[in-house]
N, C-alpha and C. Protein backbone atom coordinates (compact mmCIF):
# COMPACT_ATOMS: atom_id res chain seq x y z
N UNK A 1 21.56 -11.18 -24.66
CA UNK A 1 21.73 -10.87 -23.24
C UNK A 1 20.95 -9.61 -22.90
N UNK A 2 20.11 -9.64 -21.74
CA UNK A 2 19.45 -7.93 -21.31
C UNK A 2 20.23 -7.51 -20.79
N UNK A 3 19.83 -6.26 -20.62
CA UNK A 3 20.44 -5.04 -19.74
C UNK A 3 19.58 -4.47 -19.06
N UNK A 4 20.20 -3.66 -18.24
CA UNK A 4 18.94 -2.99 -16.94
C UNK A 4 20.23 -1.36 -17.16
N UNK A 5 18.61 -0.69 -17.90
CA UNK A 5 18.99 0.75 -17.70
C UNK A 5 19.09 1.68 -16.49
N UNK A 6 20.39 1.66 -15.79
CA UNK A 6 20.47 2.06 -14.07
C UNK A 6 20.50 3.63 -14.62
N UNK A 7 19.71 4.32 -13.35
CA UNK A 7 20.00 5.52 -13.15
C UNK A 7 20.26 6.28 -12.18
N UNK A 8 20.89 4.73 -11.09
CA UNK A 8 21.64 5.16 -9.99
C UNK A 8 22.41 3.91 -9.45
N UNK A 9 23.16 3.92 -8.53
CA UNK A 9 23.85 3.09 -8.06
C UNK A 9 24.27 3.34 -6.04
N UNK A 10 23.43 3.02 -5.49
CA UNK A 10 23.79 3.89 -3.46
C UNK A 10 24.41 1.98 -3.02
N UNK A 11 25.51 2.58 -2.72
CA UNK A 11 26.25 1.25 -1.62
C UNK A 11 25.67 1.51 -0.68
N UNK A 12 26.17 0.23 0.60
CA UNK A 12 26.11 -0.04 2.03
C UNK A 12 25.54 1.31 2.34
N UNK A 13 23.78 0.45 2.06
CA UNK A 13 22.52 0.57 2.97
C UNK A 13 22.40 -0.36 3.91
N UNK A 14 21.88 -0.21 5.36
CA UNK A 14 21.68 -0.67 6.23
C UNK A 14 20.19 -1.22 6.47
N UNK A 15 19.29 -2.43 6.23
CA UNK A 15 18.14 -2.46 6.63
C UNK A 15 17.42 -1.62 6.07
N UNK A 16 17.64 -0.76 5.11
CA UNK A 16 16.38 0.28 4.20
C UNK A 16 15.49 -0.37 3.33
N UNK A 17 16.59 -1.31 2.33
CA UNK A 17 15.92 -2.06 1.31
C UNK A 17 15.73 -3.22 1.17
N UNK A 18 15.78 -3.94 2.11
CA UNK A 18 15.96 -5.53 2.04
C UNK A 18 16.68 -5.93 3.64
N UNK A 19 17.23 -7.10 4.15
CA UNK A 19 18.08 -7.45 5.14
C UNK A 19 19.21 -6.83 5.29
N UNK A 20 19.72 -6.91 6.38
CA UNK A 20 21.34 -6.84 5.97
C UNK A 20 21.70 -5.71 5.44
N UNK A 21 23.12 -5.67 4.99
CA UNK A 21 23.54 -4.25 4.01
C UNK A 21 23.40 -4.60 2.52
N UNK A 22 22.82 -3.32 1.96
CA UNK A 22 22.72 -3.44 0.79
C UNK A 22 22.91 -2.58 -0.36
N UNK A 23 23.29 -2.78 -1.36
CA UNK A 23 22.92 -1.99 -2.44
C UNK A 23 21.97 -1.82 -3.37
N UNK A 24 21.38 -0.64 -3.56
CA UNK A 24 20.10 -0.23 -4.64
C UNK A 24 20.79 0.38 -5.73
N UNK A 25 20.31 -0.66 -6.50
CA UNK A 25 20.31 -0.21 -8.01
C UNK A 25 18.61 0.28 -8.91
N UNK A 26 19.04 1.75 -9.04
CA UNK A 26 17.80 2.33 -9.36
C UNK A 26 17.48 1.81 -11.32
N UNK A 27 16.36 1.37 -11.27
CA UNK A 27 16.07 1.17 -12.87
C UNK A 27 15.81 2.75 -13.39
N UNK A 28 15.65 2.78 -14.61
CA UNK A 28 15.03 4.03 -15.35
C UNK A 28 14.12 3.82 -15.97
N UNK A 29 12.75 4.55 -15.91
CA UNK A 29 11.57 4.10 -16.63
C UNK A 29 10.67 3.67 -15.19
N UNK A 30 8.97 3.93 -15.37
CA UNK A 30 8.32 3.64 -14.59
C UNK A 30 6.83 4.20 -15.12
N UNK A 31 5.75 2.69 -15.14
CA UNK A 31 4.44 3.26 -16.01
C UNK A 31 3.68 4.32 -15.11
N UNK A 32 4.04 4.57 -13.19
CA UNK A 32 3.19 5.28 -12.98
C UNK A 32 3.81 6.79 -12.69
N UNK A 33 2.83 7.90 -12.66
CA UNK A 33 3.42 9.02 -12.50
C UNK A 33 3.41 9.95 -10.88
N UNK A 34 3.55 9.02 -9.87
CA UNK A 34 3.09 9.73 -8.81
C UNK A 34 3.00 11.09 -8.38
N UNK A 35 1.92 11.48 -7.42
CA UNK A 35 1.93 13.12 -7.64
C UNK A 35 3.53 13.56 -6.62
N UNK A 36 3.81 12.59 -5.45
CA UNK A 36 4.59 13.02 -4.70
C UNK A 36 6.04 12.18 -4.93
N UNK A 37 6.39 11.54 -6.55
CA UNK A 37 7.46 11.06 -6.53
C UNK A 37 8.42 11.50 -6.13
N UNK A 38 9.33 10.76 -5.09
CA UNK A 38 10.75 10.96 -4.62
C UNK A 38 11.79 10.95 -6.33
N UNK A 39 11.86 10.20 -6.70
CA UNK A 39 12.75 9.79 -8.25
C UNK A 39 12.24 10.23 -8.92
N UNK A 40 11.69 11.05 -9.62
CA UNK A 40 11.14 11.38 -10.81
C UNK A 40 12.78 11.81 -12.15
N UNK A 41 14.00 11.64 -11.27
CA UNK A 41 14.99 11.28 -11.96
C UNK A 41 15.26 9.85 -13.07
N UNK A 42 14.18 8.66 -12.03
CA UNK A 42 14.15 7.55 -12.96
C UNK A 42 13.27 7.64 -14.05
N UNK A 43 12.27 8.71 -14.26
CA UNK A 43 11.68 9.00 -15.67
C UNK A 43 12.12 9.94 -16.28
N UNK A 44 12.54 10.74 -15.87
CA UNK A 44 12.81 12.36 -16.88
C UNK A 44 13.62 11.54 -17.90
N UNK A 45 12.73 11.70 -19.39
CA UNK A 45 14.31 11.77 -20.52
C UNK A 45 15.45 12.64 -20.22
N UNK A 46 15.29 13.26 -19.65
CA UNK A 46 17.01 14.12 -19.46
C UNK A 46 17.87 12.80 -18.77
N UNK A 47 17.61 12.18 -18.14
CA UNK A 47 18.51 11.57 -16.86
C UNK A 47 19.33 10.64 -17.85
N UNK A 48 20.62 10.70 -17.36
CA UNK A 48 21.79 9.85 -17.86
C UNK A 48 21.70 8.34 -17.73
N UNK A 49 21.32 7.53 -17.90
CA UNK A 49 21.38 6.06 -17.52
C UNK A 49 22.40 5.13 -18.14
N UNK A 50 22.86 4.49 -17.53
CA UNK A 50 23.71 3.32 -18.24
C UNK A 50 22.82 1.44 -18.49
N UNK A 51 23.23 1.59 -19.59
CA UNK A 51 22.43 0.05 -19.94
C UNK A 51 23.34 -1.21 -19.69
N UNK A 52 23.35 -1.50 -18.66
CA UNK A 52 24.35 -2.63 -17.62
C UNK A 52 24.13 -4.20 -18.19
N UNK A 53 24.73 -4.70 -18.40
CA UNK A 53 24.65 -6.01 -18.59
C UNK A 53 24.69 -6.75 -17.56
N UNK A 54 24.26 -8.41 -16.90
CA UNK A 54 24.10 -8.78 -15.76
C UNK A 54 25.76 -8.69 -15.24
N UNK A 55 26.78 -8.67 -15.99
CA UNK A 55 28.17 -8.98 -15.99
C UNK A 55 28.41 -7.78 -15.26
N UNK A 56 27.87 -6.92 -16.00
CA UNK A 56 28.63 -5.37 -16.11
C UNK A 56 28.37 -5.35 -14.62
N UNK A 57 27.12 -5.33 -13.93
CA UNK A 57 26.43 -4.45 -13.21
C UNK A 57 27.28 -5.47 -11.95
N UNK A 58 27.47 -7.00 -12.56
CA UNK A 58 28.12 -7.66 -11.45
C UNK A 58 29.24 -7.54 -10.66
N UNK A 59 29.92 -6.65 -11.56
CA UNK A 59 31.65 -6.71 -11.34
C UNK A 59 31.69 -5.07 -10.81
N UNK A 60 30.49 -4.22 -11.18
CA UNK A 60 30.63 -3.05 -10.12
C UNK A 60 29.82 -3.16 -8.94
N UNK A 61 29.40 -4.16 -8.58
CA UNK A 61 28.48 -4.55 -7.32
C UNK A 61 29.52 -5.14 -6.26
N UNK A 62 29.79 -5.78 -6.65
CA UNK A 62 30.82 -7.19 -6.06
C UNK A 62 31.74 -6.75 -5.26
N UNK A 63 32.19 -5.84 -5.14
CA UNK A 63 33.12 -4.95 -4.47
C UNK A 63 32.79 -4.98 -2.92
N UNK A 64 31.42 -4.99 -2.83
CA UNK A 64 30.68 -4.92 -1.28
C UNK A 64 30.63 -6.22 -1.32
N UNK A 65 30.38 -7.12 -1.71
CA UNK A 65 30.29 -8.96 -1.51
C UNK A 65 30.80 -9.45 0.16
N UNK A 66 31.46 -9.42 0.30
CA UNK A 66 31.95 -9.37 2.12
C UNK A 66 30.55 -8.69 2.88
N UNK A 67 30.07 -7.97 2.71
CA UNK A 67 29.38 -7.33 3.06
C UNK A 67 28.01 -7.88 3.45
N UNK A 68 27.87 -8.67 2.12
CA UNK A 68 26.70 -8.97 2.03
C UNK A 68 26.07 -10.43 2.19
N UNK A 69 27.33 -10.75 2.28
CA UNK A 69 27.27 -12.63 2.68
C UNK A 69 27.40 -12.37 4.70
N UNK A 70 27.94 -11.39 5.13
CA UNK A 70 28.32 -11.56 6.27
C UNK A 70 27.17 -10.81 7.06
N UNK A 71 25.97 -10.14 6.61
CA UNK A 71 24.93 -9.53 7.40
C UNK A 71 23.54 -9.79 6.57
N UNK A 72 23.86 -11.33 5.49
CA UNK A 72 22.69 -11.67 4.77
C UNK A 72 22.15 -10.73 3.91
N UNK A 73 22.59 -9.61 3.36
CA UNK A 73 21.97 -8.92 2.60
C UNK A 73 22.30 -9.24 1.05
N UNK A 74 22.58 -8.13 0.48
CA UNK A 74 22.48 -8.50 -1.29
C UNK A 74 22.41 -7.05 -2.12
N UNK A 75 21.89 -7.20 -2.93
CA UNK A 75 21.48 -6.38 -4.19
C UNK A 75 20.02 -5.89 -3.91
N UNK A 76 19.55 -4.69 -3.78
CA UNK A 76 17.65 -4.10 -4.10
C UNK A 76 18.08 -3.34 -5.57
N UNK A 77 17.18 -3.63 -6.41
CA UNK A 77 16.62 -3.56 -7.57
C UNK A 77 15.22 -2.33 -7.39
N UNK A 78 15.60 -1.07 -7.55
CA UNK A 78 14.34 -0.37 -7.54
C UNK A 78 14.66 1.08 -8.55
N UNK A 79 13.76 1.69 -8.21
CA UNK A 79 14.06 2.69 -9.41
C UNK A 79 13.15 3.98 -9.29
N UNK A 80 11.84 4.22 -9.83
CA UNK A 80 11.66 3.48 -11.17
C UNK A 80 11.02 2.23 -11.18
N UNK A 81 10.65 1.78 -11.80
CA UNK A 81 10.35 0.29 -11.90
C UNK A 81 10.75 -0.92 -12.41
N UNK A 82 11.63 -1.48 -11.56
CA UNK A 82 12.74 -2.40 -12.26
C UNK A 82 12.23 -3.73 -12.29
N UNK A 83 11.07 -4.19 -12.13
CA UNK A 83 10.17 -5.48 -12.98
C UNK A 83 9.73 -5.18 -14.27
N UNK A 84 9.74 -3.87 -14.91
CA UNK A 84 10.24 -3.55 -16.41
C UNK A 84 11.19 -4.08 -16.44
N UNK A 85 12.53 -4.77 -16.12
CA UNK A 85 13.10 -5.32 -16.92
C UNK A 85 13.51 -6.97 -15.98
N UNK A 86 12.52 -7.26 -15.91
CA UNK A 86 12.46 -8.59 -15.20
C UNK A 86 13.27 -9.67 -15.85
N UNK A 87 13.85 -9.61 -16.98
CA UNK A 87 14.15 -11.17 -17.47
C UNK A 87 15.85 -10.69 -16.99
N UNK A 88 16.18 -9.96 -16.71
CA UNK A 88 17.24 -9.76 -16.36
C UNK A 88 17.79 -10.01 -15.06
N UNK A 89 17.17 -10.68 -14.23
CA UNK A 89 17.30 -10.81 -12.71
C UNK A 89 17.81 -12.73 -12.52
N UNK A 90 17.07 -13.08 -13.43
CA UNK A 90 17.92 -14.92 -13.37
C UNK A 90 19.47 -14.58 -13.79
N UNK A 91 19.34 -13.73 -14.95
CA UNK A 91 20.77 -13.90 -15.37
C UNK A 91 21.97 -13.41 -14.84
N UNK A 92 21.48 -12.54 -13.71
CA UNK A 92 22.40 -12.19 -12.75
C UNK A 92 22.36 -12.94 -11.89
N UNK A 93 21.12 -13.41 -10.81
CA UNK A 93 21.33 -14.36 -10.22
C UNK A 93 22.38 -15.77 -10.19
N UNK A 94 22.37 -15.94 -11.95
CA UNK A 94 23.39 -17.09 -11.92
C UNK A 94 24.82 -16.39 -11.73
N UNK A 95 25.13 -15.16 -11.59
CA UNK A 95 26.30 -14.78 -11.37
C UNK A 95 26.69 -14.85 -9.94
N UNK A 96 25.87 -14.01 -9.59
CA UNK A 96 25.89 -13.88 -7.80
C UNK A 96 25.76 -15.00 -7.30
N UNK A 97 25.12 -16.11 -7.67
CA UNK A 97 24.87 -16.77 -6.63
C UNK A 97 24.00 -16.85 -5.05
N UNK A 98 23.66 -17.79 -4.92
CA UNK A 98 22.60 -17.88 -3.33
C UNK A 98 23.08 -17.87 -2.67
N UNK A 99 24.45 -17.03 -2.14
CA UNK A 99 24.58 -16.26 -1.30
C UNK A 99 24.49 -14.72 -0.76
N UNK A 100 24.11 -14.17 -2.14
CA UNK A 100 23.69 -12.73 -1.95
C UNK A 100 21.81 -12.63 -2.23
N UNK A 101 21.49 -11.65 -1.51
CA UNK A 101 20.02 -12.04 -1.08
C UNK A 101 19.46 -10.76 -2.30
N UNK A 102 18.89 -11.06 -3.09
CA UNK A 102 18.02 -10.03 -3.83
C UNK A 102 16.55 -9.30 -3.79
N UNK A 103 16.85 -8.43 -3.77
CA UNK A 103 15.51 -8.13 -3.76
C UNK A 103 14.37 -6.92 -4.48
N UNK A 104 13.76 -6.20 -4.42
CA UNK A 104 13.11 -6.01 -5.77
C UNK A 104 11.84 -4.74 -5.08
N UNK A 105 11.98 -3.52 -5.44
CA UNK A 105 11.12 -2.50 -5.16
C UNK A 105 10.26 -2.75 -5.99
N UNK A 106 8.92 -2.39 -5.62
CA UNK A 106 8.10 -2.53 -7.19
C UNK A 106 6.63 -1.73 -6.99
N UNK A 107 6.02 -1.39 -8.01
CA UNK A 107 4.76 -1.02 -7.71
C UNK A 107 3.90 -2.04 -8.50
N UNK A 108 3.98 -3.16 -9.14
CA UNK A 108 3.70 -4.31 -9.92
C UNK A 108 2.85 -4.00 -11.23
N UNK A 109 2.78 -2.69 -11.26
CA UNK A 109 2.36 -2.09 -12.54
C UNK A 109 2.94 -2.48 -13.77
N UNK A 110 3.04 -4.06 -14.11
CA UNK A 110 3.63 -4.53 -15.07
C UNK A 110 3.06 -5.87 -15.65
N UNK A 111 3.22 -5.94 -16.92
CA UNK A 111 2.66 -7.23 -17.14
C UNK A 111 3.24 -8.25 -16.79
N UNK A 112 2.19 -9.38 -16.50
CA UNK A 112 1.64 -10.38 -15.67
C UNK A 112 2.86 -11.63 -15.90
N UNK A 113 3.77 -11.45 -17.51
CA UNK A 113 5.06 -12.42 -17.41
C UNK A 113 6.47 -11.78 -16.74
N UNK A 114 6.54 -10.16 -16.58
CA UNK A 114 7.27 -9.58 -15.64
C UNK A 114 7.12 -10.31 -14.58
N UNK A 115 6.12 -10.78 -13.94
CA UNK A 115 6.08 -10.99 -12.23
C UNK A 115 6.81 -12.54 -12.35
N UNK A 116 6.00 -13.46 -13.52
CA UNK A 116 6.86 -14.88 -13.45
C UNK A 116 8.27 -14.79 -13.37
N UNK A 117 8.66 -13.70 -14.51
CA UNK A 117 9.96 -14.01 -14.82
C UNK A 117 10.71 -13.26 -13.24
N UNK A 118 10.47 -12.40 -12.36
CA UNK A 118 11.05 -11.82 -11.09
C UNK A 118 11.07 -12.90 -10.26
N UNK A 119 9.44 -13.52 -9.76
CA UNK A 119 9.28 -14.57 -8.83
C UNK A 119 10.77 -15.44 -9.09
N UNK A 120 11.59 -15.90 -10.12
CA UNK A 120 12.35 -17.21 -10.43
C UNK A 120 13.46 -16.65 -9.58
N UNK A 121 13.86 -15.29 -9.76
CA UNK A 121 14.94 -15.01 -9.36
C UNK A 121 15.36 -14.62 -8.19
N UNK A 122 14.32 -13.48 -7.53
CA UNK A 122 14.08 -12.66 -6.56
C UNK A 122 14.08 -13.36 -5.01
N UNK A 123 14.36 -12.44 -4.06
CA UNK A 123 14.21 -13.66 -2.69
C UNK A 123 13.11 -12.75 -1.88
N UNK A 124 13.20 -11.61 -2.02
CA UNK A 124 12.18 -10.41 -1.48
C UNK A 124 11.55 -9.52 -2.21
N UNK A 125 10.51 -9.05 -2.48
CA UNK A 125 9.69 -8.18 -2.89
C UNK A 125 8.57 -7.15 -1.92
N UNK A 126 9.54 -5.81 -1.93
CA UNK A 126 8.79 -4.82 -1.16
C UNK A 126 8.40 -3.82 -2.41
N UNK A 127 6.49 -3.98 -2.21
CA UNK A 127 5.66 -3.70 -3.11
C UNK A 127 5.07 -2.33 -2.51
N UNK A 128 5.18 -1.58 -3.20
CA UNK A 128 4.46 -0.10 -3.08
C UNK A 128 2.95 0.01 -3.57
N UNK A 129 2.07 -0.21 -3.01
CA UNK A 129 0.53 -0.56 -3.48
C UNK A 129 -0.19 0.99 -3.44
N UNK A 130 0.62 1.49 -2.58
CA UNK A 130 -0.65 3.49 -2.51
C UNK A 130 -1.80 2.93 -2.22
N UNK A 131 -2.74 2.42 -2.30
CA UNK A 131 -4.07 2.23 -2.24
C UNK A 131 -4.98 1.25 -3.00
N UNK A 132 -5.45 0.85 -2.51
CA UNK A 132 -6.61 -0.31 -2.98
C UNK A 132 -7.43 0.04 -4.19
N UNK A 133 -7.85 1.17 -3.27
CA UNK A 133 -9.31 1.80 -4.54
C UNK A 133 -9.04 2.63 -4.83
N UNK A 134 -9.73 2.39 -6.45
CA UNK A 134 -8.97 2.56 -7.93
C UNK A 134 -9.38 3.95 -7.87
N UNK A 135 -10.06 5.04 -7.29
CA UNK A 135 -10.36 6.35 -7.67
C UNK A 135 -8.86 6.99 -7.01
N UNK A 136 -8.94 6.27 -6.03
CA UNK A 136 -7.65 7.06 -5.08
C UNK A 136 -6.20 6.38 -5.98
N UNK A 137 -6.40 5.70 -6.11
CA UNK A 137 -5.07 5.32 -7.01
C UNK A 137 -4.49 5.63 -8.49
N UNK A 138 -5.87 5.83 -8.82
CA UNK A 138 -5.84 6.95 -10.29
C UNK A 138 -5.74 8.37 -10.04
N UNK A 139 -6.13 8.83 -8.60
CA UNK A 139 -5.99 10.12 -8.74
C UNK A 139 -3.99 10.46 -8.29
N UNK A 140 -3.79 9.62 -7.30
CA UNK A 140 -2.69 9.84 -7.05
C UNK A 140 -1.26 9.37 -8.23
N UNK A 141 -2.11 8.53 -8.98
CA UNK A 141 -0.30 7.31 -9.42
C UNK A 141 -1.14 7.77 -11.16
N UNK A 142 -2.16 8.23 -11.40
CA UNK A 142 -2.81 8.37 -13.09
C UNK A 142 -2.76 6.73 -13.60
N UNK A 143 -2.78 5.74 -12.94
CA UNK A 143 -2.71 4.20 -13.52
C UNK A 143 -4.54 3.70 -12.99
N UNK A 144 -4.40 3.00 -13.22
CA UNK A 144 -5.22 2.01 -12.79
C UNK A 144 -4.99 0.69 -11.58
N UNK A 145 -5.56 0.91 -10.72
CA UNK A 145 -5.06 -0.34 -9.23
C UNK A 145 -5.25 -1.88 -9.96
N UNK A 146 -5.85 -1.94 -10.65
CA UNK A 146 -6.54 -3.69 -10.74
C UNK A 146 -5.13 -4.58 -11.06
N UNK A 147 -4.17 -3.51 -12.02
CA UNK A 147 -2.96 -4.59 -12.61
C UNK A 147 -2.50 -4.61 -11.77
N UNK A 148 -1.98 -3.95 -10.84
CA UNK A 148 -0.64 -3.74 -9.95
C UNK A 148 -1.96 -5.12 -8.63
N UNK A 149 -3.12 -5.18 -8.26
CA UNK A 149 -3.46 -6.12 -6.83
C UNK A 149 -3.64 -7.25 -7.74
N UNK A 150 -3.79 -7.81 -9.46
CA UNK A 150 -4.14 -8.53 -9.64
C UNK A 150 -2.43 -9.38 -9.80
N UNK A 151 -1.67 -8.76 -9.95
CA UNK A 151 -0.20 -9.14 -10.14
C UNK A 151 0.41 -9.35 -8.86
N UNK A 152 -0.45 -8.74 -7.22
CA UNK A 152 -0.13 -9.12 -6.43
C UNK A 152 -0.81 -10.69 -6.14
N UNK A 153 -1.62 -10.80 -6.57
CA UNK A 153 -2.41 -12.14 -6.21
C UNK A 153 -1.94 -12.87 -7.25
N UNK A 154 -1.55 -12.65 -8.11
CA UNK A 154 -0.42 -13.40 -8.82
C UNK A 154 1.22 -14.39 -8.04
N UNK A 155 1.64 -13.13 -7.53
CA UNK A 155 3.35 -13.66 -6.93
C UNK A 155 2.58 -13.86 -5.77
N UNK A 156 1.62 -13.76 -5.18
CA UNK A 156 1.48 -14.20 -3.74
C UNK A 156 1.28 -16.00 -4.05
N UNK A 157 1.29 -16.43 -5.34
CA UNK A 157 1.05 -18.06 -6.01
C UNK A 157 2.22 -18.25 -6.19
N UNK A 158 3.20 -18.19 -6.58
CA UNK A 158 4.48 -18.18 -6.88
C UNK A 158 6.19 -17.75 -5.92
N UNK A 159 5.24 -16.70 -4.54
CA UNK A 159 6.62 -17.48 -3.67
C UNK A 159 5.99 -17.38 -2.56
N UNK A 160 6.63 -17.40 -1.26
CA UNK A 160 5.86 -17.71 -0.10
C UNK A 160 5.46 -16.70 0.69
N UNK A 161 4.73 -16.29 1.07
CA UNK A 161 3.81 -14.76 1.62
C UNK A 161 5.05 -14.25 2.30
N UNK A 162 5.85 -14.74 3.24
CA UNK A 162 6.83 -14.46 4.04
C UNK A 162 7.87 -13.55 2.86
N UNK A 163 8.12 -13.69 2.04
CA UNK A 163 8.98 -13.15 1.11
C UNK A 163 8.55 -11.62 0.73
N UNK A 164 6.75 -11.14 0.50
CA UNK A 164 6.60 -9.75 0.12
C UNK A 164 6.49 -9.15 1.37
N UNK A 165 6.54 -7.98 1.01
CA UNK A 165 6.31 -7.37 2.11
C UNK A 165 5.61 -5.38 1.64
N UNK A 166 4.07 -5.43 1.98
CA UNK A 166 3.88 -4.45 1.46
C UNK A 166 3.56 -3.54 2.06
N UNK A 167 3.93 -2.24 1.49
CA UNK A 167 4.08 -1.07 2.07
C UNK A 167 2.78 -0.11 1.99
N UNK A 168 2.03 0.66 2.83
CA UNK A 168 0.30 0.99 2.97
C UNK A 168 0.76 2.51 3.47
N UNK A 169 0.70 3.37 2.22
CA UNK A 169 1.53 4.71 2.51
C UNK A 169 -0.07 5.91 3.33
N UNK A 170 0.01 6.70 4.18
CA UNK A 170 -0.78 7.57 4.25
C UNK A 170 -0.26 8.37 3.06
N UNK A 171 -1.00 9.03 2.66
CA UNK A 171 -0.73 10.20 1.37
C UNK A 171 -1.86 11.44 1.56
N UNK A 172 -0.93 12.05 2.13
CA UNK A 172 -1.82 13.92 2.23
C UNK A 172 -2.47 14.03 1.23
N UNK A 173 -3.90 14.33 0.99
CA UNK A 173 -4.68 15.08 0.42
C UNK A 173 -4.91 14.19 -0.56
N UNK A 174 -5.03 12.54 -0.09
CA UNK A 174 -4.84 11.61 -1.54
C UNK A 174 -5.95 10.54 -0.71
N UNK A 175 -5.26 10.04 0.28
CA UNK A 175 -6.53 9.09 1.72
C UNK A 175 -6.37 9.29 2.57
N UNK A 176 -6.94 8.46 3.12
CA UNK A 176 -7.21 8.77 5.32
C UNK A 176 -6.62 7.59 5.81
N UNK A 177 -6.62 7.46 6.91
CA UNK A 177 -6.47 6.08 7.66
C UNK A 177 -7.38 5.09 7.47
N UNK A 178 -9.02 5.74 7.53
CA UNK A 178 -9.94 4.96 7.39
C UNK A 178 -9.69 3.99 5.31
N UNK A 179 -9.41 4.82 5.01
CA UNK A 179 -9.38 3.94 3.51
C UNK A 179 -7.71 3.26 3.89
N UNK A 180 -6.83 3.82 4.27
CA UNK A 180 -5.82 2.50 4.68
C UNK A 180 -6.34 1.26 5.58
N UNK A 181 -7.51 1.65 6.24
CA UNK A 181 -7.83 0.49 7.21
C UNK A 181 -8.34 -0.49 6.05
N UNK A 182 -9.27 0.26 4.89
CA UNK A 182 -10.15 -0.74 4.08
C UNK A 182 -9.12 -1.28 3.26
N UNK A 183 -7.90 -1.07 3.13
CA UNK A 183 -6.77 -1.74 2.33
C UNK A 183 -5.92 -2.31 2.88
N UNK A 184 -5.51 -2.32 4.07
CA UNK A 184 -5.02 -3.57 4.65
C UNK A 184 -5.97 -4.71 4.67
N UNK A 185 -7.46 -4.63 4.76
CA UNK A 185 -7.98 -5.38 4.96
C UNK A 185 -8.29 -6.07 3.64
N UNK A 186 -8.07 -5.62 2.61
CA UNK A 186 -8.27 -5.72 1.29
C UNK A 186 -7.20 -6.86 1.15
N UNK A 187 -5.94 -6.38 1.91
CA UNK A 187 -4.42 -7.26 1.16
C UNK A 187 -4.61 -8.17 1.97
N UNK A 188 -5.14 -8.62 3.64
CA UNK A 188 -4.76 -9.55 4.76
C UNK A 188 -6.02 -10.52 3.56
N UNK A 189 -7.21 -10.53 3.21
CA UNK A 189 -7.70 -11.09 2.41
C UNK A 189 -7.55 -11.67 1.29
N UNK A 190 -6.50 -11.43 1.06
CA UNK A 190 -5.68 -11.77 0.11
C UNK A 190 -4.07 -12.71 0.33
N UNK A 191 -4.00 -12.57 1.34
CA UNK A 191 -2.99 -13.35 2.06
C UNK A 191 -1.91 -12.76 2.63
N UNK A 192 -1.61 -11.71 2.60
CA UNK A 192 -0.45 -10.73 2.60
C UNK A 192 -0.72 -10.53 4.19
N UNK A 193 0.76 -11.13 4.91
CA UNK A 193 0.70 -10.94 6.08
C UNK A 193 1.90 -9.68 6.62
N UNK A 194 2.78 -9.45 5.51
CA UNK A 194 4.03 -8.18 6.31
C UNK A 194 3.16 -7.15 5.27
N UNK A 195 2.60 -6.02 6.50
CA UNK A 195 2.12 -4.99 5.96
C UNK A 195 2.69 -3.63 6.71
N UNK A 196 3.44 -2.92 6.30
CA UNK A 196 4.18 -2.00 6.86
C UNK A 196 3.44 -0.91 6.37
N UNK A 197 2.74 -0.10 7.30
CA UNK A 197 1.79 1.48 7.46
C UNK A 197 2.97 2.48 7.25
N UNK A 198 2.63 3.65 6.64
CA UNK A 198 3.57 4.77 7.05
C UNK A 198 3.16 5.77 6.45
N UNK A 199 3.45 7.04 6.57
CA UNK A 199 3.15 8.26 6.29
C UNK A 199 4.30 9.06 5.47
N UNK A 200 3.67 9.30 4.35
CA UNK A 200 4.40 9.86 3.37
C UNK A 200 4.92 11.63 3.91
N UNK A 201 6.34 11.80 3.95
CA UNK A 201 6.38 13.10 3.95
C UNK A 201 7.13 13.51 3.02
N UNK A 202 6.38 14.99 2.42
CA UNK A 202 6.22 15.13 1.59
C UNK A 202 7.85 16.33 1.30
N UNK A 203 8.53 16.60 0.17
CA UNK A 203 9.21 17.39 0.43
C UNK A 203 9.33 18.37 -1.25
């Protein structure tokens, strides 16, 4: 059986992470290092995490269930990067059931059977991309862009465009608008029609 190493747990969210009200369960662990990470709690070895079983994590979730059948929402899965532990999302799914709506933060910085094994389970995926081109994306995240757009053109085969939804951050002293313009245009070419712009502030 897997486990998903949480290193947080926030109830009844409203429309932040998915439909409806929801709860985020933060993973621990994440391959990129952003310069302006919000969580850098989901990497520090110091941080306390618990290694949840789909059971475990079910029976402290479930509590909001009313909640989440009655305003369509569910469970968000983010962290950190919680398609690191992708095979763990069917096996909860068969707990919950298709009435709670799941869904899945990600920067797709993961290998390419992570995304199969999410696509099976997942009903939404809001993807954190930072940027298209790879200078700006290495300077900001120290990764490489090609895995994270080639893994998007991956699940964009595997569920229906309507399901991702990706996020096109301004980032101070990282791009401009004009290179967000060349990356929306990068993703609409690619098929990706929910593209949500926004401006990172920084704290």
């Amino acid at each position: 059986m897997s486990t998903f190493p949480t290193s947080a747990i926030s109830r009844l969210r409203m429309a932040t992470d998915g439909e409806g009200v929801t709860t985020l369960v933060c993973a621990w662990g994440c391959p990129l290092r952003c310069a302006y990470c919000l969580n850098k709690f989901t990497w520090d070895e110091k941080t306390k995490r618990e290694y949840l079983t789909p059971r475990e994590l079910y029976d402290r979730v479930r509590v909001d269930s009313l909640y989440f059948e009655a305003t369509g929402g569910g469970v968000t899965f983010g962290g950190g990067e919680p398609l690191m532990y992708a095979e763990f999302f069917p096996e909860f799914r068969e707990l919950c059931g298709s009435k709670w709506k799941l869904y899945a933060e990600t920067c797709l910085s993961v290998p390419r059977e992570k995304v199969w094994a999410a696509a099976k389970a997942i009903d939404g995926f809001i993807v954190d991309i930072k940027d298209t081109d790879e200078a700006i994306y290495r300077a900001y995240t120290g990764a490489d862009v090609s895995a994270a757009l080639d893994n998007l053109r991956l699940l964009s085969t595997l569920v229906d465009p309507s399901e991702i939804r990706v996020r096109l951050p301004l980032i101070p002293d990282y791009n401009t608008d004009c290179d967000r313009d060349r990356s929306e245009a990068v993703l609409r070419d690619m098929g990706i029609v929910n593209i949500e712009r926004f401006t990172y502030v920084i704290r």
